[in-house]
C-alpha atoms as a PDB file:
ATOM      1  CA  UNK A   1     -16.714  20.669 -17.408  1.00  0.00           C
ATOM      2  CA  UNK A   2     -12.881  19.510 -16.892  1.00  0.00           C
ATOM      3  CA  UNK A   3     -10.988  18.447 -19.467  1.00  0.00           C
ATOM      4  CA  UNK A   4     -10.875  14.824 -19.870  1.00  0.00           C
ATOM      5  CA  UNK A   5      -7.320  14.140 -18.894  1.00  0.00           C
ATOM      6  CA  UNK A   6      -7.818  16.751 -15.630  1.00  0.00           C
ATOM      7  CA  UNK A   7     -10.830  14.800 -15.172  1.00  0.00           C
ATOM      8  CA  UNK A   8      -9.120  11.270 -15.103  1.00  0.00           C
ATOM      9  CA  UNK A   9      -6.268  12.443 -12.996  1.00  0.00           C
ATOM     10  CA  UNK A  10      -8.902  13.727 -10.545  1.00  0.00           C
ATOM     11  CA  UNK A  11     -10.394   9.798 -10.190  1.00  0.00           C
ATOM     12  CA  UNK A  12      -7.403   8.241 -10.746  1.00  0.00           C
ATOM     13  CA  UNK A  13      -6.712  10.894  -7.788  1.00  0.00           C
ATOM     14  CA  UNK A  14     -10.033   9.439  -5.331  1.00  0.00           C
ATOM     15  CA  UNK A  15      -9.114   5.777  -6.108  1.00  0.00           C
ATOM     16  CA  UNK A  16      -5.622   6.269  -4.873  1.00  0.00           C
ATOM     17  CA  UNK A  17      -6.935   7.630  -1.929  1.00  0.00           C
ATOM     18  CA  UNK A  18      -8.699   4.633  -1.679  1.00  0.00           C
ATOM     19  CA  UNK A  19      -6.407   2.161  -2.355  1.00  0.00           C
ATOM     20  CA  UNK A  20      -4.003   4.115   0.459  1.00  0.00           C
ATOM     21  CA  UNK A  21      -6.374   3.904   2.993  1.00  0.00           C
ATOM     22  CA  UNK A  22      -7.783   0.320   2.611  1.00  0.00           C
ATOM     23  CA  UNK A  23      -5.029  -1.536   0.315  1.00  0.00           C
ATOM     24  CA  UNK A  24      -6.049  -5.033  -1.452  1.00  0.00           C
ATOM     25  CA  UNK A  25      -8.171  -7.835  -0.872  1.00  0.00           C
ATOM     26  CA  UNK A  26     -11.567  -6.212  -0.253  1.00  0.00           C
ATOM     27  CA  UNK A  27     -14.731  -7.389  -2.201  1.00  0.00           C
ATOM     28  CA  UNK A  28     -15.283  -4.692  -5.375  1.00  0.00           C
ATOM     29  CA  UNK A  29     -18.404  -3.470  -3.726  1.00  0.00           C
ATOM     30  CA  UNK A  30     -16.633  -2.100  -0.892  1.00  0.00           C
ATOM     31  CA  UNK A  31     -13.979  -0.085  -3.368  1.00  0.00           C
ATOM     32  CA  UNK A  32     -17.104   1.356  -5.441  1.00  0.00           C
ATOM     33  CA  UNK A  33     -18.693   3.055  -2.263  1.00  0.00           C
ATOM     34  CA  UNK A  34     -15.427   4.148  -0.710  1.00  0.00           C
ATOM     35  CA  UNK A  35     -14.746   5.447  -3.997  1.00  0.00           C
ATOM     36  CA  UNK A  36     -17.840   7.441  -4.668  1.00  0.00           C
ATOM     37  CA  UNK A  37     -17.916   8.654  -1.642  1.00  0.00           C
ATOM     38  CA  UNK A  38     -14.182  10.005  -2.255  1.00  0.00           C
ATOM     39  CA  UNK A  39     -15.621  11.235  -5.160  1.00  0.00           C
ATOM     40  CA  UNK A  40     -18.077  13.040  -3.508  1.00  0.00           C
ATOM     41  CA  UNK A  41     -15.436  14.322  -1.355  1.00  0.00           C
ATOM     42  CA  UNK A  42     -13.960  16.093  -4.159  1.00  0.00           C
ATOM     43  CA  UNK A  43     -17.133  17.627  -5.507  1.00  0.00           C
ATOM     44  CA  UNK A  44     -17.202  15.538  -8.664  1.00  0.00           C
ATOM     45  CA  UNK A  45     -21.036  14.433 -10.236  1.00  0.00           C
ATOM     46  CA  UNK A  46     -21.191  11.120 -10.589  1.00  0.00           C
ATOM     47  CA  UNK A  47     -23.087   8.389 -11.079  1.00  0.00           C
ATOM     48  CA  UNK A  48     -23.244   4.417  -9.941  1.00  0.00           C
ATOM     49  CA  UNK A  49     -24.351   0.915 -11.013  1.00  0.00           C
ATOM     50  CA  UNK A  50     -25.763   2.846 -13.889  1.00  0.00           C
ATOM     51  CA  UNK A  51     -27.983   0.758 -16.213  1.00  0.00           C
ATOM     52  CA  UNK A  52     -26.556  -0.207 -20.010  1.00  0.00           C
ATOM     53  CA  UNK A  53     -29.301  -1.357 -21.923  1.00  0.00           C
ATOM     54  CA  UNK A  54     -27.853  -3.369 -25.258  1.00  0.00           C
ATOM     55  CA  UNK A  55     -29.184  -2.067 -28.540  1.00  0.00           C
ATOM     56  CA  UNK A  56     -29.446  -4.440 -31.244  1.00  0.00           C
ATOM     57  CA  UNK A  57     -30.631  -3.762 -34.600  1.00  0.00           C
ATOM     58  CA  UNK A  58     -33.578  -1.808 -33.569  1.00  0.00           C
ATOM     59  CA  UNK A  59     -33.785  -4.378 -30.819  1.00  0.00           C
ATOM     60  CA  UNK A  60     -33.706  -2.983 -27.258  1.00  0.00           C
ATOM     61  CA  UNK A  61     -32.304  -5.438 -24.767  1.00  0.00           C
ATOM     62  CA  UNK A  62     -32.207  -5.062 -21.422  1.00  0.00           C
ATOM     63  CA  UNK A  63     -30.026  -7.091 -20.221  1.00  0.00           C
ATOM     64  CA  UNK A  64     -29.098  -6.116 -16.996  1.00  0.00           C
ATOM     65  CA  UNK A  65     -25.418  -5.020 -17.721  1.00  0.00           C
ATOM     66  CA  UNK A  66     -24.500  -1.973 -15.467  1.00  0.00           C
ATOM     67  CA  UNK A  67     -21.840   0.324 -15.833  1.00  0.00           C
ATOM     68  CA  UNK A  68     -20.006   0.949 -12.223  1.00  0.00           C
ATOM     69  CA  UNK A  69     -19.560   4.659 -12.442  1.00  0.00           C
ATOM     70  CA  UNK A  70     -19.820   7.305 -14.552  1.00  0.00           C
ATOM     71  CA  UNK A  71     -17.652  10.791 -13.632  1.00  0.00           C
ATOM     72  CA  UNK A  72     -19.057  13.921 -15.026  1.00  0.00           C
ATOM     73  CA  UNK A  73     -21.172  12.144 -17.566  1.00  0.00           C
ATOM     74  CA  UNK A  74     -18.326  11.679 -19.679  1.00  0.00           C
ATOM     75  CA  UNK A  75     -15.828   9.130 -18.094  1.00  0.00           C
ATOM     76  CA  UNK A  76     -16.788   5.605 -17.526  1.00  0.00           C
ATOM     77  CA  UNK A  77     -15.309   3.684 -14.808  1.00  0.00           C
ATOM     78  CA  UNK A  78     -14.699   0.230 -14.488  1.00  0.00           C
ATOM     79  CA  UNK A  79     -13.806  -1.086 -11.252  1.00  0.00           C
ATOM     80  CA  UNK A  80     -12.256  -4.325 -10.141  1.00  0.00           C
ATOM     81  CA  UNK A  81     -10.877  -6.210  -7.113  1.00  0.00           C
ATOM     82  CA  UNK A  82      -9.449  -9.312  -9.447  1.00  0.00           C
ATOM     83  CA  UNK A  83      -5.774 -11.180  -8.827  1.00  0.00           C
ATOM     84  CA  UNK A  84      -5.166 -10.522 -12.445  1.00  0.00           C
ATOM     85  CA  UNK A  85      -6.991  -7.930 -14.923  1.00  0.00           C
ATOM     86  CA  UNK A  86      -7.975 -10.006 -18.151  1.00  0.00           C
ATOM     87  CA  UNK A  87      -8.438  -8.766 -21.591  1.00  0.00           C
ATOM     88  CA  UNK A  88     -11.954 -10.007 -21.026  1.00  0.00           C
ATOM     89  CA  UNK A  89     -11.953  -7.007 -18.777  1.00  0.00           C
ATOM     90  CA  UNK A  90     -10.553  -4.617 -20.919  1.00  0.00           C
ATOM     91  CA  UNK A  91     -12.936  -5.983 -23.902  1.00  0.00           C
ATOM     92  CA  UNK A  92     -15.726  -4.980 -21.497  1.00  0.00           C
ATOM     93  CA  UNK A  93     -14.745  -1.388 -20.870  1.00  0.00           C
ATOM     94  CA  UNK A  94     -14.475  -0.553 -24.874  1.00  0.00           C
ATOM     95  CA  UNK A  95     -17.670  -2.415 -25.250  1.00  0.00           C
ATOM     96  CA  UNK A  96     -19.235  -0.593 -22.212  1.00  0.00           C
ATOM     97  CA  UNK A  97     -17.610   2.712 -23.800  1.00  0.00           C
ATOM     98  CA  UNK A  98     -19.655   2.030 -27.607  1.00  0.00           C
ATOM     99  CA  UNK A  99     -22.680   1.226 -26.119  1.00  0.00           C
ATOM    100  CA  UNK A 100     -22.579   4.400 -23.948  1.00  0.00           C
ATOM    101  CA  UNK A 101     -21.119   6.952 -26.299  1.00  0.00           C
ATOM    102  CA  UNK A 102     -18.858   8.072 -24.089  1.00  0.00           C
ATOM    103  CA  UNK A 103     -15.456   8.360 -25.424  1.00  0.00           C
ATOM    104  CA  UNK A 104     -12.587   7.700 -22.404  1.00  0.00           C
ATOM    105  CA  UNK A 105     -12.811   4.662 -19.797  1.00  0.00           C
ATOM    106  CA  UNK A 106     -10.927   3.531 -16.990  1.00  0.00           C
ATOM    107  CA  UNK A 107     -10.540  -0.285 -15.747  1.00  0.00           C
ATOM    108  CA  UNK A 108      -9.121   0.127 -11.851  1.00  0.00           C
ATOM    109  CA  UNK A 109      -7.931  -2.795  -9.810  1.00  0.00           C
ATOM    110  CA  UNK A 110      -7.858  -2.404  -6.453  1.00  0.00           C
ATOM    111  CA  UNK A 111      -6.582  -5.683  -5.815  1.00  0.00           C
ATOM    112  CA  UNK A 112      -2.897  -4.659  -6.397  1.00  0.00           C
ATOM    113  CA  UNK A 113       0.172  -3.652  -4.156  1.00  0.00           C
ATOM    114  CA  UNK A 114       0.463  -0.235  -6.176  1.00  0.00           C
ATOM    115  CA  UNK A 115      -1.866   0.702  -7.273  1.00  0.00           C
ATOM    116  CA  UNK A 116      -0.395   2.746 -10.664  1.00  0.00           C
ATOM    117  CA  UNK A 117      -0.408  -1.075 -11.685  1.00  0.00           C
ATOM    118  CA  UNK A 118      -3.984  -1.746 -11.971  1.00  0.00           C
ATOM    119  CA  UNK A 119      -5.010   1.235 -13.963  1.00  0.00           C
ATOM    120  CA  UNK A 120      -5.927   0.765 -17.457  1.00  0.00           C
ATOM    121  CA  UNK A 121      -7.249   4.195 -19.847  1.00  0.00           C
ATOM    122  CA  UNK A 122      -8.928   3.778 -23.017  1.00  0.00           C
ATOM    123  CA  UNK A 123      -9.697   6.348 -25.323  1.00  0.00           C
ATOM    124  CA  UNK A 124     -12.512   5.499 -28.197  1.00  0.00           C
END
């Protein structure tokens, strides 16, 4: 397995490759298969829409919340097409990060001119 920071300059990598071929203002659905399949592209496992159950003192609730994709079973990826990224946003990566164990996360907006300027990493 790659090192996490290799790792995260690898899909930081595919979504600029993204971003360069279809720049802002797409729906985030559109950015998450473009971006898998760039992922793909560069022979990285991965994983989509991936279910997050919530666990709540004993309680298991399902809930419905989905992580967007996870790279190599160990980064999560958040990904956005928003005019503004909220700390709501960022709230929801760490929170998607605890409930999946995984320790690094990245929030991506596409919906940026450069895109260096929607790309958040968090580290638990």
């Amino acid at each position: 397995m790659l090192l996490e920071e290799q790792l995260t300059e690898q899909i930081i990598g595919a979504a600029i490759e993204v971003h360069r071929e279809l720049g802002p203002g797409l729906l985030e659905s559109a950015y998450e298969q473009c971006f898998c399949h760039e992922l793909h592209l560069r022979e990285l496992q991965f994983r989509c829409q991936i279910d997050l159950p919530v666990q709540y003192k004993g309680l298991k609730l399902d809930c419905e919340y989905r992580i967007d994709v996870v790279v190599e079973d160990s980064v999560v990826v958040e990904l956005k097409s928003v005019e503004q990224v909220l700390p709501i946003h960022q709230a929801q990566l760490l929170t998607y990060l605890r409930l999946s164990g995984k320790k690094v996360g990245l929030l991506i907006n596409f919906n940026v001119a450069v895109l260096k300027n929607g790309i958040i990493r968090r580290i638990l």
